[in-house]
C-alpha atoms as a PDB file:
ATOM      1  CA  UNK A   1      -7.693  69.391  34.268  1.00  0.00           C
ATOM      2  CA  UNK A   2      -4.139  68.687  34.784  1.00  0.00           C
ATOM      3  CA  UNK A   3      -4.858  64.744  35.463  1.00  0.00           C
ATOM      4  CA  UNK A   4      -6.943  64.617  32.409  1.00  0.00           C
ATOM      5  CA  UNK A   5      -4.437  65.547  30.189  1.00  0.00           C
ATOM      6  CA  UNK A   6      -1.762  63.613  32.326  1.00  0.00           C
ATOM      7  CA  UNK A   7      -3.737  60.505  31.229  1.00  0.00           C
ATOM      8  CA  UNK A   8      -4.525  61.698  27.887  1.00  0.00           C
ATOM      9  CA  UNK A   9      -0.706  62.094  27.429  1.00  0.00           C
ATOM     10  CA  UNK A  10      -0.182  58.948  29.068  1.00  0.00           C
ATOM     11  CA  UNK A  11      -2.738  57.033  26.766  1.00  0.00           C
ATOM     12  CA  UNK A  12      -0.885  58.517  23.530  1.00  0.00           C
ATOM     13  CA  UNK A  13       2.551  56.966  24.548  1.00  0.00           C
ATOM     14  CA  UNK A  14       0.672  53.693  25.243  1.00  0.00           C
ATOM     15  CA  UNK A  15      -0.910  53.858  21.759  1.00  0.00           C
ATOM     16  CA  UNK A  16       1.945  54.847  20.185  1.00  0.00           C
ATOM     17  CA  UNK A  17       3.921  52.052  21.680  1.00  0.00           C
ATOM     18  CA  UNK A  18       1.662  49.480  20.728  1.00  0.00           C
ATOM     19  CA  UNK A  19       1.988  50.824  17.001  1.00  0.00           C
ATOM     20  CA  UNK A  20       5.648  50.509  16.818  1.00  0.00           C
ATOM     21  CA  UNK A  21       5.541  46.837  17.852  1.00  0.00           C
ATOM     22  CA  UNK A  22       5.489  44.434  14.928  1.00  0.00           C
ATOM     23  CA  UNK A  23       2.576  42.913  14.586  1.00  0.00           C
ATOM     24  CA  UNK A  24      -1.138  42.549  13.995  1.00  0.00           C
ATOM     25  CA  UNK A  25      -2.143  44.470  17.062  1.00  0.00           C
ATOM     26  CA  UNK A  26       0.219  43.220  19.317  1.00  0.00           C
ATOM     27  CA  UNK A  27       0.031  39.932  17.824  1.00  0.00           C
ATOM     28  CA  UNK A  28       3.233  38.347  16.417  1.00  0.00           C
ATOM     29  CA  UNK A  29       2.908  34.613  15.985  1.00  0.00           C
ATOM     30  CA  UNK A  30       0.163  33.010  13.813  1.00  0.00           C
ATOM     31  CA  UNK A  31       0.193  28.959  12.933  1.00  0.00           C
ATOM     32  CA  UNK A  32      -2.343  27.427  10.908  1.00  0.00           C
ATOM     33  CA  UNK A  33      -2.982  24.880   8.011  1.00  0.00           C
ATOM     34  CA  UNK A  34      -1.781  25.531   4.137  1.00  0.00           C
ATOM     35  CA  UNK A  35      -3.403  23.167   0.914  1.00  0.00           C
ATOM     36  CA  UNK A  36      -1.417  22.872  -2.072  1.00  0.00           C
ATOM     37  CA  UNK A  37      -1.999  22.247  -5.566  1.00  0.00           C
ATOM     38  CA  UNK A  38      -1.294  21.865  -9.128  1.00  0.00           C
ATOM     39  CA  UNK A  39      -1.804  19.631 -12.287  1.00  0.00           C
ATOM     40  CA  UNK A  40      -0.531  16.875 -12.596  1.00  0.00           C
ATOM     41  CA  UNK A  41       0.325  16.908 -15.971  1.00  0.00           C
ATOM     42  CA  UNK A  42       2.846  14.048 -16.267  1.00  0.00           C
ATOM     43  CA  UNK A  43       3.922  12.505 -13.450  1.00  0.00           C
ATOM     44  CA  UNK A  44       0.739  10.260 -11.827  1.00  0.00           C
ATOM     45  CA  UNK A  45      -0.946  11.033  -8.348  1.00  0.00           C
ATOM     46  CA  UNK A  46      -1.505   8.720  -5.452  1.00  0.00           C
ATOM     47  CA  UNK A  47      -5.058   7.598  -7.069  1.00  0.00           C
ATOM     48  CA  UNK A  48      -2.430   6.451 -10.462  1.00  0.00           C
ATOM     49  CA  UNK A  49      -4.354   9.465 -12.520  1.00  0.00           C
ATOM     50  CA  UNK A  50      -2.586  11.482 -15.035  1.00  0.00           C
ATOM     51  CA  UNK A  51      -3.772  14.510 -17.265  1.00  0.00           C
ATOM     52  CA  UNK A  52      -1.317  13.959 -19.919  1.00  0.00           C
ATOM     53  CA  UNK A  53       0.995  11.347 -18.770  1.00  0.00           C
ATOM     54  CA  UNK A  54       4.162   9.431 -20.369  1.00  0.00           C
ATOM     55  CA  UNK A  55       2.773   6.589 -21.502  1.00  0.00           C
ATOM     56  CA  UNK A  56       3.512   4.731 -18.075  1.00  0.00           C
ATOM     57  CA  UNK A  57       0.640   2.767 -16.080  1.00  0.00           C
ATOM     58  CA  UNK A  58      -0.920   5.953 -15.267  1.00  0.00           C
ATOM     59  CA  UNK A  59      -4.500   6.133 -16.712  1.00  0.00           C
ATOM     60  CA  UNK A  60      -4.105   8.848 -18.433  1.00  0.00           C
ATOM     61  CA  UNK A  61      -6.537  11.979 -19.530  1.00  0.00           C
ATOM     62  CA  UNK A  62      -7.880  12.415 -16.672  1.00  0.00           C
ATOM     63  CA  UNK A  63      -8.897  15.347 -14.325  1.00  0.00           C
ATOM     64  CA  UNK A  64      -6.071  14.948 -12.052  1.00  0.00           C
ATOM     65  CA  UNK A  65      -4.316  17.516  -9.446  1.00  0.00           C
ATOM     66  CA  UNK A  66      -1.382  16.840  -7.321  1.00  0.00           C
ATOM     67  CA  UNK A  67      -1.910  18.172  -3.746  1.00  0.00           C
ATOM     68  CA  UNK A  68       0.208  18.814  -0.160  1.00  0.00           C
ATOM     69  CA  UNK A  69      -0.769  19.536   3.206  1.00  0.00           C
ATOM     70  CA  UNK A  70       0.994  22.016   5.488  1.00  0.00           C
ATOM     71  CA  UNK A  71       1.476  22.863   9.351  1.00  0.00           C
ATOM     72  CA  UNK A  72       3.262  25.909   9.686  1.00  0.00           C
ATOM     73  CA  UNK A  73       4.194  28.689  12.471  1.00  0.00           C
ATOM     74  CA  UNK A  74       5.285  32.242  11.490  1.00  0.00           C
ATOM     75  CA  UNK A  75       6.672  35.344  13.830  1.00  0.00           C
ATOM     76  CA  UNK A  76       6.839  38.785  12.469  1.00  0.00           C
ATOM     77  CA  UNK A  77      10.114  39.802  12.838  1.00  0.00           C
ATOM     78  CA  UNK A  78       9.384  43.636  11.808  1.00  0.00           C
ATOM     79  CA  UNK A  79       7.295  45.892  10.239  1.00  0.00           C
ATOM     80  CA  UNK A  80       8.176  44.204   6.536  1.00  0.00           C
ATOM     81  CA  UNK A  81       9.294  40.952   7.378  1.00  0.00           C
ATOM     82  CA  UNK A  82       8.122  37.598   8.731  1.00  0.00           C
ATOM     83  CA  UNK A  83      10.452  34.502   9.695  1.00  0.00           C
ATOM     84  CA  UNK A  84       8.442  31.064   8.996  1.00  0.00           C
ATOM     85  CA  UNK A  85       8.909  27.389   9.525  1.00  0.00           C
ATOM     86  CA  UNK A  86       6.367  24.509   7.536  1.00  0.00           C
ATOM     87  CA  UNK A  87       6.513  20.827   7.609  1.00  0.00           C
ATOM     88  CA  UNK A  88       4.551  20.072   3.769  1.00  0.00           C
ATOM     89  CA  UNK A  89       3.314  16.424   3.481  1.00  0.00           C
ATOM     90  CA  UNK A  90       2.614  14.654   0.067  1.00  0.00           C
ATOM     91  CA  UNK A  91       1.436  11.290  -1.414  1.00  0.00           C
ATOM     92  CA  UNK A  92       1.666  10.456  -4.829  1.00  0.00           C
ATOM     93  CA  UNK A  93       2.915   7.863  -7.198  1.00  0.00           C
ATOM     94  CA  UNK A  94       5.343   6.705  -9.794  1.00  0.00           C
ATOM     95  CA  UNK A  95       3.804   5.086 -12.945  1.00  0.00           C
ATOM     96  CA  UNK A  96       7.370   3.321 -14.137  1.00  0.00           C
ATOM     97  CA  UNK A  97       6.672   5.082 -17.571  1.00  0.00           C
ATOM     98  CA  UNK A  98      11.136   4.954 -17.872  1.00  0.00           C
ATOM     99  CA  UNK A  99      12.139   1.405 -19.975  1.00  0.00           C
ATOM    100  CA  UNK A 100      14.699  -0.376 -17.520  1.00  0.00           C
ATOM    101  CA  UNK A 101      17.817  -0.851 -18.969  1.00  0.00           C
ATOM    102  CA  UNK A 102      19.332  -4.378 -17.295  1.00  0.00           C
ATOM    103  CA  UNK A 103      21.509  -7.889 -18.449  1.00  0.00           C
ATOM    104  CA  UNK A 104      18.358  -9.901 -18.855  1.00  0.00           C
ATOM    105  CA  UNK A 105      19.017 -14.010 -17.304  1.00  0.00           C
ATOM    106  CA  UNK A 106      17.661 -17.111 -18.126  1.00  0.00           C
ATOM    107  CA  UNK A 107      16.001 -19.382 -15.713  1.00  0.00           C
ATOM    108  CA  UNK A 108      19.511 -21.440 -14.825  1.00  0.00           C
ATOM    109  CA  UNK A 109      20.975 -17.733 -13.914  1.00  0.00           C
ATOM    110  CA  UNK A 110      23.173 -17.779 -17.244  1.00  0.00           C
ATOM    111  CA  UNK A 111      23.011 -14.533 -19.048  1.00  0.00           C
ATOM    112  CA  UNK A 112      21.822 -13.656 -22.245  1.00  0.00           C
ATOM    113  CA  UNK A 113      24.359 -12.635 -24.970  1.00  0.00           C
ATOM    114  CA  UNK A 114      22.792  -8.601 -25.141  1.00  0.00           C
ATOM    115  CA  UNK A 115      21.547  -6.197 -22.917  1.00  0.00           C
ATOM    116  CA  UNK A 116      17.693  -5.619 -22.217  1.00  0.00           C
ATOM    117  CA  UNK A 117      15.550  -3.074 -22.216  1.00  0.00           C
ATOM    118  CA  UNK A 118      12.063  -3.606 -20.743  1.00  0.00           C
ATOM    119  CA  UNK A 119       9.229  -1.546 -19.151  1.00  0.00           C
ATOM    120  CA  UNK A 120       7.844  -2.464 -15.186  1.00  0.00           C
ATOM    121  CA  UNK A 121       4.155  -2.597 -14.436  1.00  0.00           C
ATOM    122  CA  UNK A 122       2.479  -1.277 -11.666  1.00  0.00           C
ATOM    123  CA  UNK A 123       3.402   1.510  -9.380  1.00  0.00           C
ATOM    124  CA  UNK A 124       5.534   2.604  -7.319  1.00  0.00           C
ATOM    125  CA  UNK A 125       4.224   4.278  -4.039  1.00  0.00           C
ATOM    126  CA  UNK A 126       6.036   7.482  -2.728  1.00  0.00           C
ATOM    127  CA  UNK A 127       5.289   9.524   0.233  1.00  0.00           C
ATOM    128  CA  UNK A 128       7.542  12.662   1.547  1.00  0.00           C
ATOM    129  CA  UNK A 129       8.035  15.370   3.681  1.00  0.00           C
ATOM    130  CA  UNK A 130       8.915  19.081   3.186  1.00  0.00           C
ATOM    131  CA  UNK A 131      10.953  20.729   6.033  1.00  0.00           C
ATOM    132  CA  UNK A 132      11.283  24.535   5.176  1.00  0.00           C
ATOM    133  CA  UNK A 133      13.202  27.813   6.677  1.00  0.00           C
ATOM    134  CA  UNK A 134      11.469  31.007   5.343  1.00  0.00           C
ATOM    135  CA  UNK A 135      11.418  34.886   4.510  1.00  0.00           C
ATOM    136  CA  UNK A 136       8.028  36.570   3.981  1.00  0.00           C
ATOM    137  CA  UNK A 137       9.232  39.983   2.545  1.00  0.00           C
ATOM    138  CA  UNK A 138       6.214  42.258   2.383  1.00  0.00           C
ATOM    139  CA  UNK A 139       5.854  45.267  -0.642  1.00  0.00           C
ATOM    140  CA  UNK A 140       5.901  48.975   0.110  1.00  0.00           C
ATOM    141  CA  UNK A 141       2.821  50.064   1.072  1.00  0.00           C
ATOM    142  CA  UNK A 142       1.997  46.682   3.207  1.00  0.00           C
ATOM    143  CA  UNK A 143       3.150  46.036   6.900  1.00  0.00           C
ATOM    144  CA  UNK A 144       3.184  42.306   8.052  1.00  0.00           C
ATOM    145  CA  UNK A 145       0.742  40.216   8.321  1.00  0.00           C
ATOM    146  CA  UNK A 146      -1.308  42.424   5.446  1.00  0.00           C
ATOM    147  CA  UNK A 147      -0.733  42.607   1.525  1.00  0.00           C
ATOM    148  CA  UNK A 148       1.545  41.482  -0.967  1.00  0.00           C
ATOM    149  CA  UNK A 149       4.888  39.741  -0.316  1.00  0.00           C
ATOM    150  CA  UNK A 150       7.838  37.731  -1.512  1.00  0.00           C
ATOM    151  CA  UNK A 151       8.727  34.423  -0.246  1.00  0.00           C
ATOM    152  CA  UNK A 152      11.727  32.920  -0.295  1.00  0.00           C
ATOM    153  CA  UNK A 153      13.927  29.882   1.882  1.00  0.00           C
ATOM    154  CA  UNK A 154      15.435  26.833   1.755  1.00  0.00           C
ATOM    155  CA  UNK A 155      14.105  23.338   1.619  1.00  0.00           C
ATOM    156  CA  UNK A 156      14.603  19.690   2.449  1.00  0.00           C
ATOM    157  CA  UNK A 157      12.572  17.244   0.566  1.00  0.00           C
ATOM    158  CA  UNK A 158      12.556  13.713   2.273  1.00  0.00           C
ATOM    159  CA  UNK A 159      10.672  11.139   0.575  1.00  0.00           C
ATOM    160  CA  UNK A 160       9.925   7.438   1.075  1.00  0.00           C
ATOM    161  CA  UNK A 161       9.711   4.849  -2.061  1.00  0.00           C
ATOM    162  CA  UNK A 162       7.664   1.276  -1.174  1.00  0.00           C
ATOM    163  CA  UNK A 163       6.851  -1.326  -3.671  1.00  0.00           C
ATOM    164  CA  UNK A 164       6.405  -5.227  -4.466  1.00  0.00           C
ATOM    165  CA  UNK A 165       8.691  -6.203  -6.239  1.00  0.00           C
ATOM    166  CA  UNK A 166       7.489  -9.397  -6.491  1.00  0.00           C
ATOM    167  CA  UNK A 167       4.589  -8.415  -8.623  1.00  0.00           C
ATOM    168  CA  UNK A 168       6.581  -6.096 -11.017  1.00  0.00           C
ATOM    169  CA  UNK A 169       8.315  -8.876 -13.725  1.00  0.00           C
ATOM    170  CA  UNK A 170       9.783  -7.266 -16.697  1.00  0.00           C
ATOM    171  CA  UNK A 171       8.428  -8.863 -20.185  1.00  0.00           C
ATOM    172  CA  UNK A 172      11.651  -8.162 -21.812  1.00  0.00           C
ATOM    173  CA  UNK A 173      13.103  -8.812 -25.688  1.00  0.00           C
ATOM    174  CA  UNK A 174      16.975  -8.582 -25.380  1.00  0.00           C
ATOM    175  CA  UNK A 175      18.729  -7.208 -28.672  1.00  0.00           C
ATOM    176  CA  UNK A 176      19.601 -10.135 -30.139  1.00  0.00           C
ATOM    177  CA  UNK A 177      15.532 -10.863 -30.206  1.00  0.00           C
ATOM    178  CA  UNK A 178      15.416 -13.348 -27.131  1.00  0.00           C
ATOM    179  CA  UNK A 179      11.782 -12.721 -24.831  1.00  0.00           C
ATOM    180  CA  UNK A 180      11.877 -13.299 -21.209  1.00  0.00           C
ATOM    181  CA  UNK A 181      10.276 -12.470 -17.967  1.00  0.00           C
ATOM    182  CA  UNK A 182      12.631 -10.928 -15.646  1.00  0.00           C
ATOM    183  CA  UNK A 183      12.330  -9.869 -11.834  1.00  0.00           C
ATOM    184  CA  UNK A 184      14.925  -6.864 -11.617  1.00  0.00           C
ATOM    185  CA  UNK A 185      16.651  -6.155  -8.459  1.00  0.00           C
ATOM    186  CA  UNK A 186      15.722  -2.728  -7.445  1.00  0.00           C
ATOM    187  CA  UNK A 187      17.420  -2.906  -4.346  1.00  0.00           C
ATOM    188  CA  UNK A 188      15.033  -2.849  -1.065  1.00  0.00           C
ATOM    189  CA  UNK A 189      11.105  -2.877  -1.494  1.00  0.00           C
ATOM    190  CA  UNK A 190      11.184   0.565   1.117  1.00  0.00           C
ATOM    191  CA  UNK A 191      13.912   3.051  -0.025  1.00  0.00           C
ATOM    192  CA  UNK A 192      14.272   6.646   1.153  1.00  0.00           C
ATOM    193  CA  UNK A 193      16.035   9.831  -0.285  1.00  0.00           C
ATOM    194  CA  UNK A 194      16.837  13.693   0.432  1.00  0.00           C
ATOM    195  CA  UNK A 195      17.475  16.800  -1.339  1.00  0.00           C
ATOM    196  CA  UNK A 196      17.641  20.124  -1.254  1.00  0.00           C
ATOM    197  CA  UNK A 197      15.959  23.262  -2.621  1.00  0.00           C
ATOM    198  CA  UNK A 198      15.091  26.467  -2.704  1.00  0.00           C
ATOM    199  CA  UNK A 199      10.859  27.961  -2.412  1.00  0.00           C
ATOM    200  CA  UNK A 200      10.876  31.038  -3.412  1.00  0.00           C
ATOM    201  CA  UNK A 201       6.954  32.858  -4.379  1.00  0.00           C
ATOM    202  CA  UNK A 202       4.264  35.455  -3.816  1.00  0.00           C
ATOM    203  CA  UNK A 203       1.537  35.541  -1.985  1.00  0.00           C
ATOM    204  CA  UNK A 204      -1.121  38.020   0.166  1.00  0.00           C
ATOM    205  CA  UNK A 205      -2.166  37.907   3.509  1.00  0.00           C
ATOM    206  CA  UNK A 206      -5.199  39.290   5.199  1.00  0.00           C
ATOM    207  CA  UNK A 207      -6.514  39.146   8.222  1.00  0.00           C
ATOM    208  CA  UNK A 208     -10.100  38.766   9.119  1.00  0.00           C
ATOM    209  CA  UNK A 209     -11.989  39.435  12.707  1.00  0.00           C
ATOM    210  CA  UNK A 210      -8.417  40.355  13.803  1.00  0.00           C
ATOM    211  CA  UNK A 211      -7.553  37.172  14.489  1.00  0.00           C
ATOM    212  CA  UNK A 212      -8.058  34.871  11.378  1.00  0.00           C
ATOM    213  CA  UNK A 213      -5.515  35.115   8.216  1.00  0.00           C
ATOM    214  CA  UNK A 214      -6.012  34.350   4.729  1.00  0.00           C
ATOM    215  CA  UNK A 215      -3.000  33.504   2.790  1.00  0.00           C
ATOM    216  CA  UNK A 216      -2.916  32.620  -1.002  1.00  0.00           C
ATOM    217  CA  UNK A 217      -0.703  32.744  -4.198  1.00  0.00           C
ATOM    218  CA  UNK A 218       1.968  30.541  -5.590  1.00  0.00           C
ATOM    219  CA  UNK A 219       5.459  29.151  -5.115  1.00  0.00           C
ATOM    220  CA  UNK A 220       8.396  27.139  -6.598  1.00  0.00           C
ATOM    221  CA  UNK A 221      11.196  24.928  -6.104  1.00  0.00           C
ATOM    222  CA  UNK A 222      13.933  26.628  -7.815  1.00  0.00           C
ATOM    223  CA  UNK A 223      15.825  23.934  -8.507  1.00  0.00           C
ATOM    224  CA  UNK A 224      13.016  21.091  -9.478  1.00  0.00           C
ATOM    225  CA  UNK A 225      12.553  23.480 -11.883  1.00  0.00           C
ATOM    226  CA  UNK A 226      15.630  24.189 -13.206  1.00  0.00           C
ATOM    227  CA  UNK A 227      16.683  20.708 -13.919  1.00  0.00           C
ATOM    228  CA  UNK A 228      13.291  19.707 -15.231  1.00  0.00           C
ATOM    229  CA  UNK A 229      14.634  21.946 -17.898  1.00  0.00           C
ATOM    230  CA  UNK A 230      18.414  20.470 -18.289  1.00  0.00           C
ATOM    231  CA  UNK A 231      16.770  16.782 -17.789  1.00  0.00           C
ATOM    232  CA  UNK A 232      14.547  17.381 -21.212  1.00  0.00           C
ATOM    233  CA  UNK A 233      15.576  15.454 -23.829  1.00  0.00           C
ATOM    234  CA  UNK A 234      14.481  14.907 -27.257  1.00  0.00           C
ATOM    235  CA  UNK A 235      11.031  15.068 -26.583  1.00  0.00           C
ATOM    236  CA  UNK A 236      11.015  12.920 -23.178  1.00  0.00           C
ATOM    237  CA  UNK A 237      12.254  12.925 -19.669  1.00  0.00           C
ATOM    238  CA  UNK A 238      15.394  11.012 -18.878  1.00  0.00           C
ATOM    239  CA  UNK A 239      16.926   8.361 -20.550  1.00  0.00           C
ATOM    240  CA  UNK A 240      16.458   4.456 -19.463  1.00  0.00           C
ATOM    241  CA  UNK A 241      17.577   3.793 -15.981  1.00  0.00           C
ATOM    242  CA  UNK A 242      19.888   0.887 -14.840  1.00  0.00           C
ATOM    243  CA  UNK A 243      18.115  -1.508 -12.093  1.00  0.00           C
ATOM    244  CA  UNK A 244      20.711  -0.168  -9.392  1.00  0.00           C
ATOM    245  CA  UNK A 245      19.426   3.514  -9.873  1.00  0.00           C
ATOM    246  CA  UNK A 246      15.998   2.803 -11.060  1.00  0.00           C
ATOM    247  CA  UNK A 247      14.273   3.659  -7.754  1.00  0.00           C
ATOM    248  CA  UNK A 248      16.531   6.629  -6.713  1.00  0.00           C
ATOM    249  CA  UNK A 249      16.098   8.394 -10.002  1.00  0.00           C
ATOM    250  CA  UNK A 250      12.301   7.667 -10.552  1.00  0.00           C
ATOM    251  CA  UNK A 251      11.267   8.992  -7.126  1.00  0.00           C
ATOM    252  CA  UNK A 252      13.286  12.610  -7.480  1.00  0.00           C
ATOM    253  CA  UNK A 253      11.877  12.340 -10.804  1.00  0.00           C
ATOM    254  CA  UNK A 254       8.373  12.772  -9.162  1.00  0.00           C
ATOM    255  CA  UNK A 255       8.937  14.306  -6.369  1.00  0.00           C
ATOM    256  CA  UNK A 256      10.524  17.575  -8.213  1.00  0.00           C
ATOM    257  CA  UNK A 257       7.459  17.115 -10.225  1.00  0.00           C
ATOM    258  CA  UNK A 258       4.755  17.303  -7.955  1.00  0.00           C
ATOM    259  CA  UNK A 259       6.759  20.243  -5.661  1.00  0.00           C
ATOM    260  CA  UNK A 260       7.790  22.407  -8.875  1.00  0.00           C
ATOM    261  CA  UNK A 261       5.205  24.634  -9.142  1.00  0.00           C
ATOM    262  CA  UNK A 262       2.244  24.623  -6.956  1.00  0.00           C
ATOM    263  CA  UNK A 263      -0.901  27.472  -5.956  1.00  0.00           C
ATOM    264  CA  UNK A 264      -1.057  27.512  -2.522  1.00  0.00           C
ATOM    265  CA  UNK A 265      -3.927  29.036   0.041  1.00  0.00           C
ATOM    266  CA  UNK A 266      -3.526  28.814   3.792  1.00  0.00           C
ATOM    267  CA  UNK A 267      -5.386  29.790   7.201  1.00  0.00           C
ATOM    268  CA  UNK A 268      -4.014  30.658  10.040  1.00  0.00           C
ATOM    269  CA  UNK A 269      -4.801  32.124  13.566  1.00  0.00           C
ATOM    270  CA  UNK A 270      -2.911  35.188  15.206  1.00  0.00           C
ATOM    271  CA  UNK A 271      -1.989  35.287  18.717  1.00  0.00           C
END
């Protein structure tokens, strides 16, 4: 009698050990695989499709979605809290719907008495990468990795602007009413940027078969959508854009476009 309750007392501590450790059953770590999405409203998607569009070289009214894929590895840090780290990759386009705003030549290299304002064709291609840092803050009444929770962490957006620029010439009118084709230098035909945000979202986990989760809700760049607001003006996005900052400002443009706002659902496996 004295053994069995011995090991009955002995089992208790062991199952009230394993409760007190953060976790899914002992399990702290899960990695898996996240889609994103959202409209793409304005800015055009790696196919050149646009719901609503500019008036750019996107075609336009179309059913069109913007969308990024995820790797990512989590560790529960307590009963409330999870520590993550994603890499986010995206492809998309930018349509050149922004006039260029440049000293238009002749074809002896003497300048035209005016400044020009012209529109490019074509597209530019952008790809980019999303490294994030993150806080998974679970709700009362939810331990981690099950239920509701706020997300929040900082962000590096890296992103990678190719074109020809031999097939984008500028039919330009200069404002004293002279026409000419113009090849604008843009600087290199592969450029690359950074910058910095801040996700910050909600979401709910659950787990399935004890090993699976099921992750889905919505985030935000805080700032890509704060200066989408200060950017708006009159009615349209921007103002023209010199030839030397042409490519830098057109692919931030997009890229705080397509990372503003975006649904999210992700799987991942617990170990």
């Amino acid at each position: 009698m004295k053994k069995t309750l011995s090991l009955l007392f002995i089992l208790l501590i062991v199952a009230n050990t394993q409760a007190q450790v953060p976790g899914y059953m002992g399990k702290r770590f899960q990695a898996g695989y996240g889609f994103y999405f959202s409209p793409a409203l304005f800015g055009s998607t790696a196919g050149g499709k646009t719901i609503i569009g500019y008036n750019g070289n996107a075609e336009s009214g179309t059913l069109a979605f913007n969308t990024i894929h995820e790797g990512f590895l989590e560790f529960t840090m307590k009963k409330k809290t999870i520590i993550g780290a994603s890499v986010r990759y995206y492809k998309t386009t930018y349509d050149n719907y922004n006039d260029l705003y440049f000293f238009p030549q002749t074809s002896n290299g003497t300048y035209y008495n005016g400044n020009g304002v012209g529109h490019i064709p074509g597209f530019f291609k952008v790809t980019g990468l999303s490294y994030s840092l993150y806080f998974k803050l679970y709700f009362r009444h939810f331990t981690a990795p099950w239920g509701r929770y706020f997300i929040v962490g900082p962000t590096l957006r890296t992103m990678t602007t190719t074109y020809d620029p031999n097939s984008m010439p500028v039919q330009s009118t200069s404002y004293n009413g002279t026409t000419s084709s113009y090849y604008p230098d843009l600087g290199g035909s592969k450029q690359s940027f950074k910058s910095f945000d801040i996700i910050a979202g909600f979401g709910r986990n659950r787990v399935l078969y004890d090993k699976i989760t099921l992750d889905y809700g919505f985030n935000i760049n805080v700032f890509a959508l704060m200066s989408s607001v200060l950017e708006y003006e009159g009615g349209n996005y921007a103002s023209d854009y010199s030839a030397s900052e042409y490519v830098r400002k057109s692919t931030r443009w997009r890229s705080r476009g397509l990372n503003r706002f975006n649904a999210f659902c992700k799987i991942g496996y617990l170990f």
